[in-house]
N, C-alpha and C. Protein backbone atom coordinates (compact mmCIF):
# COMPACT_ATOMS: atom_id res chain seq x y z
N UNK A 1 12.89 -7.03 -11.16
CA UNK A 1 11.45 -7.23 -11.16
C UNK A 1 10.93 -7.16 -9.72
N UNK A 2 10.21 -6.39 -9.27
CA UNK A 2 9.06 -6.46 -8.36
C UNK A 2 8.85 -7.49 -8.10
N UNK A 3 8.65 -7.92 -6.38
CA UNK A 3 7.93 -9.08 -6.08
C UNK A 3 6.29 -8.51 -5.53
N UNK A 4 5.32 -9.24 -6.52
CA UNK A 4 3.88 -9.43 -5.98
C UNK A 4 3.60 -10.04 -4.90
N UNK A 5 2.54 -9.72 -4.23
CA UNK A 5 1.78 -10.61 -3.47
C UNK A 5 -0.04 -10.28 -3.93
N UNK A 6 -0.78 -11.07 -3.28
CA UNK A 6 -1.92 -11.35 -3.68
C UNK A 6 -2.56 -10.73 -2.45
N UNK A 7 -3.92 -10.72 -2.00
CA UNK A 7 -4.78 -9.69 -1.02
C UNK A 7 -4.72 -11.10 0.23
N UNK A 8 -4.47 -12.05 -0.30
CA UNK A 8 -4.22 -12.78 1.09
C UNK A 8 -2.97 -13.19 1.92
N UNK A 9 -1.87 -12.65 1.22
CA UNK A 9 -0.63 -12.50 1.45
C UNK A 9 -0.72 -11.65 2.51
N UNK A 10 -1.26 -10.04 1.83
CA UNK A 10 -1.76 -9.15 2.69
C UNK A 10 -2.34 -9.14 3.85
N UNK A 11 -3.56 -9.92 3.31
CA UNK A 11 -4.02 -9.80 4.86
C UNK A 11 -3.43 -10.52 6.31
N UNK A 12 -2.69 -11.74 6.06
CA UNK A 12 -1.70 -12.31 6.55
C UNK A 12 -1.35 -11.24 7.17
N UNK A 13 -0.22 -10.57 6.53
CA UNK A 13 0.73 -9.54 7.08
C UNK A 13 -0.08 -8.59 7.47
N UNK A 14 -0.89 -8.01 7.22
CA UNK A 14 -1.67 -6.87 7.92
C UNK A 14 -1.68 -7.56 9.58
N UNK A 15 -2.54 -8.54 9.18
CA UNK A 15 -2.85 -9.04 10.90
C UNK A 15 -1.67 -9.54 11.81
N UNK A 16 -0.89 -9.11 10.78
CA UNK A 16 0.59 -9.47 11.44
C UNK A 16 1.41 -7.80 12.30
N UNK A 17 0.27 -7.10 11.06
CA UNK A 17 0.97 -5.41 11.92
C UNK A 17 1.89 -5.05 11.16
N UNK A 18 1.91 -5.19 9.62
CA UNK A 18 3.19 -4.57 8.23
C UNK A 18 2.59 -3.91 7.97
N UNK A 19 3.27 -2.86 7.77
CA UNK A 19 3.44 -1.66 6.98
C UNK A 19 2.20 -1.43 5.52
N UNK A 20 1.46 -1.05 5.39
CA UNK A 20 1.12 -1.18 4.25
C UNK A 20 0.98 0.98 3.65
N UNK A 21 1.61 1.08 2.52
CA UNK A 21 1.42 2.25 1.91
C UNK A 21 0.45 2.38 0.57
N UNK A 22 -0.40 3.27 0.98
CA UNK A 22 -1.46 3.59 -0.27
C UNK A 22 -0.53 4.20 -1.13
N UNK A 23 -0.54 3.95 -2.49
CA UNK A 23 -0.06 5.58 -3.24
C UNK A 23 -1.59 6.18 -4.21
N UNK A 24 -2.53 5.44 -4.32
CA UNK A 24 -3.63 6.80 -4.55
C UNK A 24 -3.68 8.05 -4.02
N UNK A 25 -4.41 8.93 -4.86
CA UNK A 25 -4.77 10.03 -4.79
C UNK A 25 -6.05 10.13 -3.26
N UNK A 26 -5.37 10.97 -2.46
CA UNK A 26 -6.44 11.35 -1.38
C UNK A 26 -7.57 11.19 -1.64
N UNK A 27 -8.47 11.47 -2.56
CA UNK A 27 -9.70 11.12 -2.74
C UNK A 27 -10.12 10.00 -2.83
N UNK A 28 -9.40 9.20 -3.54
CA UNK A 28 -9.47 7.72 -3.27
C UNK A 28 -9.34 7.17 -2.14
N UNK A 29 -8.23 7.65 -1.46
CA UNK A 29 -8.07 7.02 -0.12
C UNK A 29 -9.51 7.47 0.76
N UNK A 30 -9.76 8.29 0.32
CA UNK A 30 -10.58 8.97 1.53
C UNK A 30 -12.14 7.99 1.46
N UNK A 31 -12.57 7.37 0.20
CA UNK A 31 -13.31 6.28 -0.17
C UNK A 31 -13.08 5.44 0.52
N UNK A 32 -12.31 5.02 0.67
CA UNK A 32 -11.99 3.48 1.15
C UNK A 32 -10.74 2.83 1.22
N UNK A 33 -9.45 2.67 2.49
CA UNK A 33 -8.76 2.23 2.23
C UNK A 33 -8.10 1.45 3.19
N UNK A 34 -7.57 0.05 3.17
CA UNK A 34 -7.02 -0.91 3.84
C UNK A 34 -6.39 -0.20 5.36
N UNK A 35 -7.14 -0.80 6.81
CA UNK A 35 -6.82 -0.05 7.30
C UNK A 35 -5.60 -0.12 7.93
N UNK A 36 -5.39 1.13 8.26
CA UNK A 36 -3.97 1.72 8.94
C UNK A 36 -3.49 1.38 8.04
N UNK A 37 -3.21 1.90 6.44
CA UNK A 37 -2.38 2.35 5.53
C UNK A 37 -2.16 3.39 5.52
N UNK A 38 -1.07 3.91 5.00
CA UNK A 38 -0.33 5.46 4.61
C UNK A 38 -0.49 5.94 3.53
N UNK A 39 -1.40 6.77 3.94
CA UNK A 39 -0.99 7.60 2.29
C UNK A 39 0.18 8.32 1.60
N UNK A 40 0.55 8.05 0.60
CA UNK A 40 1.87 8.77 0.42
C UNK A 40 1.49 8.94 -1.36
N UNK A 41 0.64 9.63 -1.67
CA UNK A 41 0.45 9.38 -3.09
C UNK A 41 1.72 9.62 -4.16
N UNK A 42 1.14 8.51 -5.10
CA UNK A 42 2.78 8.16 -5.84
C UNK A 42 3.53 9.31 -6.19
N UNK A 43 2.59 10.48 -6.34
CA UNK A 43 3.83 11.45 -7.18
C UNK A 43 4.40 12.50 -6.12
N UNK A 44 4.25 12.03 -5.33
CA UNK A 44 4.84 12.45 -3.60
C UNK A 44 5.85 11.60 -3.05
N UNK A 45 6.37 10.42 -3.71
CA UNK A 45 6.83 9.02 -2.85
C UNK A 45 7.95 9.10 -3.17
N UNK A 46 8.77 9.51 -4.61
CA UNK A 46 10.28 10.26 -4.46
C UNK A 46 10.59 10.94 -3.14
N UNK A 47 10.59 11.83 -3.31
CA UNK A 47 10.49 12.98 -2.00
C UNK A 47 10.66 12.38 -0.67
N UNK A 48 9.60 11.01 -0.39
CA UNK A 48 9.17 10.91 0.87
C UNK A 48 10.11 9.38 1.26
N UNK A 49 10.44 8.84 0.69
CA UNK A 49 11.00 7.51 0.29
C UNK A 49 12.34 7.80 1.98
N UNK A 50 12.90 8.66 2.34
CA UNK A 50 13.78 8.36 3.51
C UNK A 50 12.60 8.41 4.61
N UNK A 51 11.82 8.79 4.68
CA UNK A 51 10.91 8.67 5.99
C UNK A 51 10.24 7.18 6.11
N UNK A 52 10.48 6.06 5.38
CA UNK A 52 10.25 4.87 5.40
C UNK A 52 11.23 3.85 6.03
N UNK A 53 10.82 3.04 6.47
CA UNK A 53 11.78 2.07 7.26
C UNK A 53 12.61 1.37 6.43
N UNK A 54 13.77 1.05 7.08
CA UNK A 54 14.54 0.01 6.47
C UNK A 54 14.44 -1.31 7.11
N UNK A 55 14.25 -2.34 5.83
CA UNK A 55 14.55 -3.51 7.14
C UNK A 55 13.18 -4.13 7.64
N UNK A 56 12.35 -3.71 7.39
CA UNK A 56 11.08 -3.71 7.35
C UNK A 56 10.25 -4.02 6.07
N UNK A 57 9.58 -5.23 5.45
CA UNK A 57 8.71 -5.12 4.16
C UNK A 57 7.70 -4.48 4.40
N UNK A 58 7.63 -3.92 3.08
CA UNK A 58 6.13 -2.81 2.79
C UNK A 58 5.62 -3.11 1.74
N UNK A 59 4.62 -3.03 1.72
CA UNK A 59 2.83 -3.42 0.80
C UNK A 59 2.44 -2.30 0.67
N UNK A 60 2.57 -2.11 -0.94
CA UNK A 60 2.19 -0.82 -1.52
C UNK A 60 1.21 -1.13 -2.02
N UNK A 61 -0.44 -0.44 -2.42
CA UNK A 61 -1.23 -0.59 -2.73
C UNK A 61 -1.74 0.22 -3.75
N UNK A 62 -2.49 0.28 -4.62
CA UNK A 62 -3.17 1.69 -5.46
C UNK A 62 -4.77 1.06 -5.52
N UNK A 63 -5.32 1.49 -6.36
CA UNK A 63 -6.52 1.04 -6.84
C UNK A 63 -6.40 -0.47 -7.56
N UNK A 64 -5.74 -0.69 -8.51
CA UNK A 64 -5.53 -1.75 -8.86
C UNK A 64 -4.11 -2.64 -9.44
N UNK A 65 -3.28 -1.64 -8.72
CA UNK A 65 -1.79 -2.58 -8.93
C UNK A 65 -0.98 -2.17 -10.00
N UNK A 66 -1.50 -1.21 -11.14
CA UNK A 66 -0.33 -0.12 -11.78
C UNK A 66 0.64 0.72 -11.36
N UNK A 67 -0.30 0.98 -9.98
CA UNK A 67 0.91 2.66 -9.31
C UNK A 67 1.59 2.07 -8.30
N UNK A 68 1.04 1.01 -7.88
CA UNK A 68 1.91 0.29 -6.79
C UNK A 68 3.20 -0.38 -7.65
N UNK A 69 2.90 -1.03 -8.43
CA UNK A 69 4.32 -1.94 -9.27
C UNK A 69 5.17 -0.52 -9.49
N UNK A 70 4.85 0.69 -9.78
CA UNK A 70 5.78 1.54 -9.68
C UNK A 70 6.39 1.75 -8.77
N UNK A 71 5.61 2.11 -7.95
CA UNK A 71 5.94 2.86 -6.26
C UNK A 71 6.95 1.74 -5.89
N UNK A 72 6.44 0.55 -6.02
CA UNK A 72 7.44 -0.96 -5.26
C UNK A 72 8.93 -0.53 -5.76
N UNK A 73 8.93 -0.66 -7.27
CA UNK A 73 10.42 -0.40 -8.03
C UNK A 73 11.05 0.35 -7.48
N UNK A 74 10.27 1.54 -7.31
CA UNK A 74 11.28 2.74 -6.60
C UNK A 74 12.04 2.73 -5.28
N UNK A 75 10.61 1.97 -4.33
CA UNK A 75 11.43 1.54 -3.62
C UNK A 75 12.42 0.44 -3.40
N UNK A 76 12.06 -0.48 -4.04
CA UNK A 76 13.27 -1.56 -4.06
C UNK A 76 14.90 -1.02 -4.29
N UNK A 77 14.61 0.39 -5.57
CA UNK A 77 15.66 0.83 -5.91
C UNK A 77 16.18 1.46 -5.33
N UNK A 78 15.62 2.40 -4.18
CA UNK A 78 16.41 2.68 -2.76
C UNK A 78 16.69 1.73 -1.88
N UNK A 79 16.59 0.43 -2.16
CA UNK A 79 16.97 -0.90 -1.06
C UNK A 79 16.17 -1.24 0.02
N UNK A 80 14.73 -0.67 -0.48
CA UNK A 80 13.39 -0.97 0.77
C UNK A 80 13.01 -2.45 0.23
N UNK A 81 12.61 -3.17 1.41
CA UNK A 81 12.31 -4.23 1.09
C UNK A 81 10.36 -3.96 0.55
N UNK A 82 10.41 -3.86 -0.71
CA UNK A 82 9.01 -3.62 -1.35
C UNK A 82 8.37 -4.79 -1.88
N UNK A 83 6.93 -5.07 -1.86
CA UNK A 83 6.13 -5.32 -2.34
C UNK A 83 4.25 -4.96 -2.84
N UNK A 84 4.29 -5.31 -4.64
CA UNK A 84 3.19 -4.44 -4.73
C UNK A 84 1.95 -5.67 -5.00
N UNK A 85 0.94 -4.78 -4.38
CA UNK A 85 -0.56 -6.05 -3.79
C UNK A 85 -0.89 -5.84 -5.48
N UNK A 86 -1.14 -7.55 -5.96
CA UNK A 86 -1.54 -7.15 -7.00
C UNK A 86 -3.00 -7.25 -7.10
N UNK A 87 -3.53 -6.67 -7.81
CA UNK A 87 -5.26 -6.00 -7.91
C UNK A 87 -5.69 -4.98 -6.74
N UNK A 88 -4.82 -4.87 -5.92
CA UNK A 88 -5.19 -3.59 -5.48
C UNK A 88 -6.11 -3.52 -4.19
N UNK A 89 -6.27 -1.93 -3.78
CA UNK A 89 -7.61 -1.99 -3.22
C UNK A 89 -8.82 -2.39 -4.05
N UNK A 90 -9.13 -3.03 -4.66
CA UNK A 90 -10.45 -3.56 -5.66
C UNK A 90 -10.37 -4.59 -5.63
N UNK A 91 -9.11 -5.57 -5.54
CA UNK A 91 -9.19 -6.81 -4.99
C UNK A 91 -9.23 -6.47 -3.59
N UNK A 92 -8.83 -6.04 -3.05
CA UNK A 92 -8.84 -6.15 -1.12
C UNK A 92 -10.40 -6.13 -0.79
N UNK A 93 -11.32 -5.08 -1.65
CA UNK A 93 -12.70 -5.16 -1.04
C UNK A 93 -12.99 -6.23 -1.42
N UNK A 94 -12.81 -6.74 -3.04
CA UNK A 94 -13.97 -8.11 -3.33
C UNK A 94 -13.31 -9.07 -2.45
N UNK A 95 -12.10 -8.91 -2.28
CA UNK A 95 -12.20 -10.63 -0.94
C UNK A 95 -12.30 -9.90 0.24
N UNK A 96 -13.27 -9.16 0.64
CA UNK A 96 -13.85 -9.38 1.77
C UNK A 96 -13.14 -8.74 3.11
N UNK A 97 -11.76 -7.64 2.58
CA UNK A 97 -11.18 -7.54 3.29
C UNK A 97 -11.85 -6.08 4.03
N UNK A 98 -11.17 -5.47 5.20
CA UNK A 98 -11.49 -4.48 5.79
C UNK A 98 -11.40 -3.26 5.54
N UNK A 99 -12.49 -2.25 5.48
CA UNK A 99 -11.88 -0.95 4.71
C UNK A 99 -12.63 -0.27 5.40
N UNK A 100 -11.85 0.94 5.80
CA UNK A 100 -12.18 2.16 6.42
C UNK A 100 -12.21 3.19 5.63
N UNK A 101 -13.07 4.42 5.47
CA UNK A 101 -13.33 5.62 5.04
C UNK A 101 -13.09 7.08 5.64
N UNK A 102 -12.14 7.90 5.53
CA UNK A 102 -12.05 9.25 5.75
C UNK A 102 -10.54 9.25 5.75
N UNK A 103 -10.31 10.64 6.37
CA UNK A 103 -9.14 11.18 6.22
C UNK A 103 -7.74 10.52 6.87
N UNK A 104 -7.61 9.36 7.83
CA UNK A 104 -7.31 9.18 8.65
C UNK A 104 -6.41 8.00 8.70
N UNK A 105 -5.19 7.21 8.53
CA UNK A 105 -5.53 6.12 8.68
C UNK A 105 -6.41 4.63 9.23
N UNK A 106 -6.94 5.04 9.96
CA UNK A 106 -7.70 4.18 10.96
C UNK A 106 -9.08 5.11 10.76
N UNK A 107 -9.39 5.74 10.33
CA UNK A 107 -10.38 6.49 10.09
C UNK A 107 -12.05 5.70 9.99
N UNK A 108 -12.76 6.10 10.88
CA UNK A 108 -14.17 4.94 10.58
C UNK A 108 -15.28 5.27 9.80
């Protein structure tokens, strides 16, 4: 089983400087997304899963915490230390958290 965390777990660790990976679809990201996250959209994240750290926890995100509980599994099942935000970017905006727009991670 996946370990959750909640958007204040997150933000904790954000302001701590962790890792956080989007797996939405670019368009989504490009709306609005937690900043300095990675996009790696989920049906890209097989593939991409060795270019990730080991040893390091990561906060996978989607829109609302379906594609992330996937994305997490997968990685757990390569031995990444994963966790998926549950509610998502949709919880991250309603509490108030920080979100940037465009192509970019850090994008303003």
């Amino acid at each position: 089983m996946v370990k959750e965390v909640d958007v204040r777990e997150l933000a904790a660790a954000h302001r701590g400087g962790a890792l956080v990976v989007d797996v939405r679809e670019p368009g989504e990201y490009l709306g609005g997304h937690v900043p300095g996250a990675r996009l790696i959209p989920l049906r890209s994240l097989p593939a991409r899963i060795p270019e990730l750290p080991r040893g390091e926890r990561i906060y996978v995100i989607c829109a609302s915490g379906n594609r992330s509980r996937t994305a997490a599994t997968w990685l757990a099942s390569a031995g990444l230390d994963a966790r998926t935000v549950n509610g998502g970017t949709s919880a991250w905006i309603a509490g108030g958290g920080p979100v940037v727009r465009g192509p970019h991670e850090n994008a303003a």
